[in-house]
Protein backbone atom coordinates (compact mmCIF):
# COMPACT_ATOMS: atom_id res chain seq x y z
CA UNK A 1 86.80 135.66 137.99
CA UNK A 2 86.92 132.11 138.40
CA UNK A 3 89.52 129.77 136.56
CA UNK A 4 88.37 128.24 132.80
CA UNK A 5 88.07 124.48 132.68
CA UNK A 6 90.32 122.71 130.63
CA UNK A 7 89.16 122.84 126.58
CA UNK A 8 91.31 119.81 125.10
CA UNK A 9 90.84 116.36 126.24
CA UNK A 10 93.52 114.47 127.58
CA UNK A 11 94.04 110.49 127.33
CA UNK A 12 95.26 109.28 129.62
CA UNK A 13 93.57 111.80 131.74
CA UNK A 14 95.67 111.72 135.12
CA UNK A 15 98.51 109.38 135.14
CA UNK A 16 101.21 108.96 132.49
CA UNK A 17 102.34 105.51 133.18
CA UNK A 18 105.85 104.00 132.05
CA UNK A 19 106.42 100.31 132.41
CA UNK A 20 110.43 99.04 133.31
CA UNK A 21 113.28 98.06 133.07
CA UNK A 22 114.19 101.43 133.40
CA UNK A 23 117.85 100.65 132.38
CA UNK A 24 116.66 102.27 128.21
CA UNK A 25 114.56 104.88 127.42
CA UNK A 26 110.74 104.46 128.04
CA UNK A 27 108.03 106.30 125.31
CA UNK A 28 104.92 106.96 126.43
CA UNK A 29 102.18 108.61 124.75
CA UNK A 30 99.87 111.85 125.69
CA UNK A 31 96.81 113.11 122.99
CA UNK A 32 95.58 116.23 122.98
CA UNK A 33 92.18 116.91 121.28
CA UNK A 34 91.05 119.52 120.66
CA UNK A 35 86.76 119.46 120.46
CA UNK A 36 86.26 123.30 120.30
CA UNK A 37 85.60 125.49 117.00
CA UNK A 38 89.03 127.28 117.87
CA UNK A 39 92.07 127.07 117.96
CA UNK A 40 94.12 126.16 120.94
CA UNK A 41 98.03 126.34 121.97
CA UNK A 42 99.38 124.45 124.26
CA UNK A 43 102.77 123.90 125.92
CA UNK A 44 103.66 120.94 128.18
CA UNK A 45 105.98 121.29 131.52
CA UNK A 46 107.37 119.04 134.18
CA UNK A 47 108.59 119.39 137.61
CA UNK A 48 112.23 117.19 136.54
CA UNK A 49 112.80 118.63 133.02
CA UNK A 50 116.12 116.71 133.08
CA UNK A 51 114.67 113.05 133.44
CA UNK A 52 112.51 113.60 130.36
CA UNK A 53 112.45 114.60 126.78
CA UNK A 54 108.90 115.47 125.42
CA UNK A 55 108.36 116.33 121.85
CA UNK A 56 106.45 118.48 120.60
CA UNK A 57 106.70 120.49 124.01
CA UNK A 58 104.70 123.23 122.41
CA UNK A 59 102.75 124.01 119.88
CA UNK A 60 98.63 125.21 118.26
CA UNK A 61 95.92 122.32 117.52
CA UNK A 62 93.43 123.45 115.39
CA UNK A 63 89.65 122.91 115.77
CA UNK A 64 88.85 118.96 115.68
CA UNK A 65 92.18 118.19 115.67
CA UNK A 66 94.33 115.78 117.86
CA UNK A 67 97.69 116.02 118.66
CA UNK A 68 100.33 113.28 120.24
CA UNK A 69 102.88 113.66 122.02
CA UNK A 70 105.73 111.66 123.02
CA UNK A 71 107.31 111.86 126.47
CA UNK A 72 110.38 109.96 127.23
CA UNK A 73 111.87 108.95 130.32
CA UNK A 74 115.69 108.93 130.38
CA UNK A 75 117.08 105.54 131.81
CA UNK A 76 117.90 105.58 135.85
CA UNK A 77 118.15 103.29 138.41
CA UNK A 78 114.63 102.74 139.75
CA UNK A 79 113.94 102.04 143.49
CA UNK A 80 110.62 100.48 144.16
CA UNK A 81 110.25 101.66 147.50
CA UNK A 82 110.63 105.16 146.46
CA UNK A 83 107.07 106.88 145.48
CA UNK A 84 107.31 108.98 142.28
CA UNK A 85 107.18 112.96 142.73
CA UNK A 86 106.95 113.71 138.75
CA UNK A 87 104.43 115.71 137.87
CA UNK A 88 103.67 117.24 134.33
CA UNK A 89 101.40 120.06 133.69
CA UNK A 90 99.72 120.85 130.17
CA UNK A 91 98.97 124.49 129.96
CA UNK A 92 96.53 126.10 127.21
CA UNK A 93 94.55 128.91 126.27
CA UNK A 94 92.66 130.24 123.09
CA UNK A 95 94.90 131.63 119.99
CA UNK A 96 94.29 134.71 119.17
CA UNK A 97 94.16 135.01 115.21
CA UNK A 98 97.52 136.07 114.43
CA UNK A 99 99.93 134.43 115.96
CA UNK A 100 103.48 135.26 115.33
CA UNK A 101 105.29 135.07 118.61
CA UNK A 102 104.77 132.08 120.72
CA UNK A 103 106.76 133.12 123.39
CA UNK A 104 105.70 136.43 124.12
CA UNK A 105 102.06 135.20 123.88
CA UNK A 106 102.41 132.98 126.99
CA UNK A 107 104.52 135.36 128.69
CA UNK A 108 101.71 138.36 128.30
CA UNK A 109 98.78 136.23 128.47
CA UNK A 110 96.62 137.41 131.95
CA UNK A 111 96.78 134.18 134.08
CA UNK A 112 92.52 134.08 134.08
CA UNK A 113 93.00 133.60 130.01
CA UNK A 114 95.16 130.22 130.93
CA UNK A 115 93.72 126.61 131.21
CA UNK A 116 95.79 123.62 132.95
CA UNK A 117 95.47 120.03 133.52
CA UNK A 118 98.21 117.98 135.95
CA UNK A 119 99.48 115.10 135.33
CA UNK A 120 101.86 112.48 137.67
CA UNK A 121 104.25 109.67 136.48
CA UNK A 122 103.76 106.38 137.51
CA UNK A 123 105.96 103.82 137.14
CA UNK A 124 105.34 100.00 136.60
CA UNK A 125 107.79 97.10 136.31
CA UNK A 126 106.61 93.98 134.51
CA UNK A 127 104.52 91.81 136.78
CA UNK A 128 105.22 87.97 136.66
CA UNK A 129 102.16 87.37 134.64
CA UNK A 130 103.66 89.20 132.03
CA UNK A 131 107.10 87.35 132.42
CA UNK A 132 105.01 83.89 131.96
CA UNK A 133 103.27 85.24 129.49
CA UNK A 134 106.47 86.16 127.33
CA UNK A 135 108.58 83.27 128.11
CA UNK A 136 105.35 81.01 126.37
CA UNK A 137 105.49 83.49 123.39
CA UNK A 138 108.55 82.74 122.92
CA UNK A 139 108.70 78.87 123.49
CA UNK A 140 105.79 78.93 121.91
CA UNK A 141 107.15 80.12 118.26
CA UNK A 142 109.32 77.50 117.35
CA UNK A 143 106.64 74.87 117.71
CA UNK A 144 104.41 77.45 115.21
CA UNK A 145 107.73 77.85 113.05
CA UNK A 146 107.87 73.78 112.81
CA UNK A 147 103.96 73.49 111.65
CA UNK A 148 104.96 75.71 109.05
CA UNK A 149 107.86 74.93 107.44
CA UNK A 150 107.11 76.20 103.89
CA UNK A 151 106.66 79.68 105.09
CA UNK A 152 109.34 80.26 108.09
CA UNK A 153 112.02 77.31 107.13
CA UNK A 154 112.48 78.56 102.93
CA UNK A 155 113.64 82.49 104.00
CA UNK A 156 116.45 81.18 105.65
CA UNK A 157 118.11 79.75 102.55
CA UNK A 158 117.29 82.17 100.26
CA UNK A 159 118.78 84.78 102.16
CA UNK A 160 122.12 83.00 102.52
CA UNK A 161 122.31 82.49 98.83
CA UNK A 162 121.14 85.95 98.19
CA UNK A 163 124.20 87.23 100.96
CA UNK A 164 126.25 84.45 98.82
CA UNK A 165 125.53 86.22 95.83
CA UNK A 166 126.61 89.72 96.72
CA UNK A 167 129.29 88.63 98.00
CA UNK A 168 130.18 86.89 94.86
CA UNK A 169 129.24 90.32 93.07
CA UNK A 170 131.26 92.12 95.19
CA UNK A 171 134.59 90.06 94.83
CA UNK A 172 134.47 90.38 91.17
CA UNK A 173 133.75 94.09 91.21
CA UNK A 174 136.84 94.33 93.27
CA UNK A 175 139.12 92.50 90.74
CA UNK A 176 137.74 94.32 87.85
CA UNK A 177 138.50 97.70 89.58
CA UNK A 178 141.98 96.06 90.62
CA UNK A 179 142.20 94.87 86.59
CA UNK A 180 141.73 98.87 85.68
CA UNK A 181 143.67 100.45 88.14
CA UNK A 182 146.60 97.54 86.86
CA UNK A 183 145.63 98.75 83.17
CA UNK A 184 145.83 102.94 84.31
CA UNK A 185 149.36 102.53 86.15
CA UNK A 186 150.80 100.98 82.68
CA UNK A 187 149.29 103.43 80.43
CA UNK A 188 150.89 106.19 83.09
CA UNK A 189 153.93 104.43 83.01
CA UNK A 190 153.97 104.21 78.97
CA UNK A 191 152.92 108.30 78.53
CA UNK A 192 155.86 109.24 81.03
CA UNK A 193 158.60 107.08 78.93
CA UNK A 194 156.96 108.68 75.50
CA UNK A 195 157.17 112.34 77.55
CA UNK A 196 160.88 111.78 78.19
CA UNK A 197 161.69 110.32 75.14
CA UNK A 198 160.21 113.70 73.29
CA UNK A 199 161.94 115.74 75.89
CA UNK A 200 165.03 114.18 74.40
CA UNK A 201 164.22 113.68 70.48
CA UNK A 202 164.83 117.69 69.36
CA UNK A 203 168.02 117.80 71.06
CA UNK A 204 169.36 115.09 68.99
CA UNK A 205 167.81 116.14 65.53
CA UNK A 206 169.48 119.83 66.58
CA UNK A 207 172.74 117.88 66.67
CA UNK A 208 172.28 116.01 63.76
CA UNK A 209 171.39 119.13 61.72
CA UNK A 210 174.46 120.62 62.67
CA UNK A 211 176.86 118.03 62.57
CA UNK A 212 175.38 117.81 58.55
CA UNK A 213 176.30 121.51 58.31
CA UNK A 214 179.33 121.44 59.38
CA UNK A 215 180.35 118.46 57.28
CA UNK A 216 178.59 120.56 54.32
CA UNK A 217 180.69 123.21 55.26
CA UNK A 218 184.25 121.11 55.22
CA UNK A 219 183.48 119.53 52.33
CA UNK A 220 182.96 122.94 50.60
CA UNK A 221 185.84 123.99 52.21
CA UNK A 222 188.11 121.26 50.91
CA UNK A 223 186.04 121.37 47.16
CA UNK A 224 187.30 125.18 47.14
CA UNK A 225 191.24 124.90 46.29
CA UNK A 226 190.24 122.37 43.66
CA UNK A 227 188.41 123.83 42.02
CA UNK A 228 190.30 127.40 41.37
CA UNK A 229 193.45 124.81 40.22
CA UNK A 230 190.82 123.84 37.57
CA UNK A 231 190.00 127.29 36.63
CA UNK A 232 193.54 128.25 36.58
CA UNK A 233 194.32 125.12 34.58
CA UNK A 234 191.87 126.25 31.90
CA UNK A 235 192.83 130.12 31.77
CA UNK A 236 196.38 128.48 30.84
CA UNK A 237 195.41 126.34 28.52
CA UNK A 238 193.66 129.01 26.60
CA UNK A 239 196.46 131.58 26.84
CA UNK A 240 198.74 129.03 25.51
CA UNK A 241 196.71 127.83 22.58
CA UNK A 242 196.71 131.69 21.72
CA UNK A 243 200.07 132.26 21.72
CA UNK A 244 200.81 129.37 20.02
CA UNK A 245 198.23 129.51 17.13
């Protein structure tokens, strides 16, 4: 049984190119259409899985659909001289209609069900053209910034009174919250000399209460002797005025 041709269309179709410096990380872009009336999974490899990250790796593209996906090479030191030995491979085959298990579908799918296209990495540095090209761009834009000076030259200002004016906002939010915590710290202060002086305030009512009874108690003490002389005094009197009458 002969191999199946490839159902999704690639672009590019063959090379995956990623222009330099290498010295960041480089994004390039694969699609993956999908023109049939099914639906197709796919999963994308590479011969130097450690040089790239490439996501979605995996995944189902349903009928009509078009899928992108991002492959990015990890920042090295490139050598022109040396010819690039990447490869990446995008495997796929038809979905069956319940799919639960991704990974046990590729691992017991019969190798005559699968469909593969190869891809290799090129890589480009800018060429000098392009290094003209951008050093005009960009002594180009402040002669275009200058012909314009309503539109480019009235941001600046703006923005450095807007910064101005936060900051401004700022400042006096600080002070306010420096005014409260100020206020909070005396009130704290106030409630802890009002807590201690209640702490203290029964003990010296309890004293006063009994320092009254005792004094109560003397003075009935003293009142006592008196007042049996009067009695005394009076139980004479009337004896006497008996007796004598």
């Amino acid at each position: 049984m002969s191999k199946l041709d490839q159902v999704l269309i690639l672009d590019p179709p063959t090379d995956l190119k990623f222009k330099g410096p290498f010295t960041d990380v480089v994004t390039t872009n694969l699609k993956l259409k999908n023109p049939s009336d099914r639906r197709v999974c796919f999963k994308v490899k590479t011969t130097a899985p450690r040089r790239y990250c490439v996501r979605p790796n995996s995944g189902v593209i349903d009928p009509g659909a078009t899928v992108i996906i991002s492959v990015m090479l990890q920042p090295f030191d490139y050598d022109p001289n040396e010819k690039s030995k990447h490869k990446f491979m995008v495997q796929t085959l038809f979905a069956p209609p319940n799919v639960s298990d991704m990974d046990s579908l590729w691992k017991d799918t019969k190798p005559d069900d699968l469909m593969d296209s190869k891809l290799r990495c090129v890589f480009e540095l800018p060429s000098e053209n392009d290094k003209v090209n951008d050093v005009e761009a960009t002594k180009a834009a402040p002669v275009l910034n200058s012909a314009k000076p309503d539109s480019s030259a009235a941001p600046a200002p703006v923005s450095a009174s807007l910064d101005d004016t936060e900051l401004k906002k700022a400042q006096e939010k600080c002070k306010r919250q420096q005014t409260e915590i100020s206020k909070m710290a005396e009130e704290n202060r106030q409630l802890k000399e009002e807590s201690v002086r209640l702490r203290k305030l029964p003990r010296s009512d309890h004293m006063t209460s009994n320092s009254s009874s005792l004094l109560g108690r003397e003075a009935s003490t003293a009142s006592l002797p008196s007042l049996l002389v009067v009695i005394a005094a009076i139980f004479i009197g009337f004896f006497l005025g008996k007796f004598i009458l």
